[in-house]
Protein backbone atom coordinates (compact mmCIF):
# COMPACT_ATOMS: atom_id res chain seq x y z
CA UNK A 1 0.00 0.00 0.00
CA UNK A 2 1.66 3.07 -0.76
CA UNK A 3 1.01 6.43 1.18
CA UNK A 4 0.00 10.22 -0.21
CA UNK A 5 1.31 12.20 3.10
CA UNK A 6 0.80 15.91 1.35
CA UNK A 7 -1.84 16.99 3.13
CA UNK A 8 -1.07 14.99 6.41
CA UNK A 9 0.35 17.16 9.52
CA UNK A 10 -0.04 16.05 12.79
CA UNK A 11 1.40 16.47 16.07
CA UNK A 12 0.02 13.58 17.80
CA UNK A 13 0.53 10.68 15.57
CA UNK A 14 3.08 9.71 13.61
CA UNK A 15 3.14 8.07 10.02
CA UNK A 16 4.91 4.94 11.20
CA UNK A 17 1.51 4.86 13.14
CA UNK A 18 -0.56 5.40 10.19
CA UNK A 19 1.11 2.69 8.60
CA UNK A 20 0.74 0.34 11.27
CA UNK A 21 -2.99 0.52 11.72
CA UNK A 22 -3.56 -0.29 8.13
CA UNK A 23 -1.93 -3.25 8.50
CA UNK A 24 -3.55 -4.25 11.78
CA UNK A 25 -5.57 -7.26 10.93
CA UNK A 26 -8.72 -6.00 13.25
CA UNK A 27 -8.58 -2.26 11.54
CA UNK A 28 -11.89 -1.48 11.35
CA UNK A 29 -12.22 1.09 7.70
CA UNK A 30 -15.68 2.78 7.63
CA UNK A 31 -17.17 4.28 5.19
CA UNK A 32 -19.75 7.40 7.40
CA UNK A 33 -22.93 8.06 6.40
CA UNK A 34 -22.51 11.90 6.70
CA UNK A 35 -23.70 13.47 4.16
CA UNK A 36 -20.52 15.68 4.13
CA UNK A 37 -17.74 12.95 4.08
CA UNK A 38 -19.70 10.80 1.23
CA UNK A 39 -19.74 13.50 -0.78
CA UNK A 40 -15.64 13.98 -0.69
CA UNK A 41 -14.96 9.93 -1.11
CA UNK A 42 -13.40 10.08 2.89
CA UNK A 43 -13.26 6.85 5.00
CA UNK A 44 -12.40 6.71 8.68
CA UNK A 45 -9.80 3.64 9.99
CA UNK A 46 -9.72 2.92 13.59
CA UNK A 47 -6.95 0.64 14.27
CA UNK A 48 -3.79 -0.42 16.80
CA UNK A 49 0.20 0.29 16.37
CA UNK A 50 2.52 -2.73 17.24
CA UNK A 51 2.47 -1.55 20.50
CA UNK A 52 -0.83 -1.33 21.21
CA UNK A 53 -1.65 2.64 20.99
CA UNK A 54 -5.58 3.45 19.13
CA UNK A 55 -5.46 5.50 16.01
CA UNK A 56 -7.91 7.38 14.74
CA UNK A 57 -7.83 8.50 10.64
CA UNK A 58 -9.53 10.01 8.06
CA UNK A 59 -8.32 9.22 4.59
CA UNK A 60 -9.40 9.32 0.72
CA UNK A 61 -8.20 6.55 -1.48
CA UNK A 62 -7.83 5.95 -4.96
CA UNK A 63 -7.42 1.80 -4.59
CA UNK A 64 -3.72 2.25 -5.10
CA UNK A 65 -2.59 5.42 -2.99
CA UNK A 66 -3.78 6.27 -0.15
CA UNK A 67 -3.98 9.99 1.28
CA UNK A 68 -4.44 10.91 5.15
CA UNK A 69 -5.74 13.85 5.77
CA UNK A 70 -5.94 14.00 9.97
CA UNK A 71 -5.25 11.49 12.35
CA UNK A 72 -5.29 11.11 16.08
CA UNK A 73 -5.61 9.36 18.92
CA UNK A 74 -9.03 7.45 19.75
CA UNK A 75 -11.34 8.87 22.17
CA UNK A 76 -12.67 6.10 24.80
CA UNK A 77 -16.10 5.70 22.35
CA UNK A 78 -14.29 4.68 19.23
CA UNK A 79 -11.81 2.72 21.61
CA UNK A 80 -14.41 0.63 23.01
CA UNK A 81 -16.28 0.71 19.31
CA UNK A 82 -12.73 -0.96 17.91
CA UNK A 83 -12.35 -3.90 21.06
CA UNK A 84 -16.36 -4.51 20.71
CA UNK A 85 -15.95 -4.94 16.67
CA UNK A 86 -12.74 -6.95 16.70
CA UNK A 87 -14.19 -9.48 19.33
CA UNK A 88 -16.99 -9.82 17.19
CA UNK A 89 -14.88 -10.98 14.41
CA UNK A 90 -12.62 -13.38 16.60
């Protein structure tokens, strides 16, 4: 997978971290149902480094490239969102 990081800035994450949640097998890539984000093609990942710290993203994609936009840390919702969705697919 390669990586677009042109319009990515952010303090809190890094893009080692990026990287790492798309690989995490239990990444959970959403498509929202805002009306706002469909209209701009934007997806949301939730997933876990190596070492275990939650990622929040918000990316566009073309299928080959992908291009983050923001990323941070989870807040406790999409944190307990992300453990309830990957135990469902244990």
């Amino acid at each position: 997978m390669d990586f677009d990081w042109s319009l990515f800035i952010s303090k809190e994450v890094s893009q080692n971290d990026i990287c790492e949640i798309f690989e995490d097998p239990f990444s959970l890539r959403l498509l929202p149902d805002a009306h706002r984000f469909a209209q701009q093609a934007r997806f949301f990942c939730l997933g876990r480094t190596l070492s275990g710290k939650p990622v929040f993203s918000v990316y566009t994609s073309t299928g080959k490239i992908v291009r983050v936009i923001a990323a941070r840390p989870m807040t406790d919702e999409e944190i307990f969102f992300y453990d309830r969705k990957s135990k469902e697919n244990l």
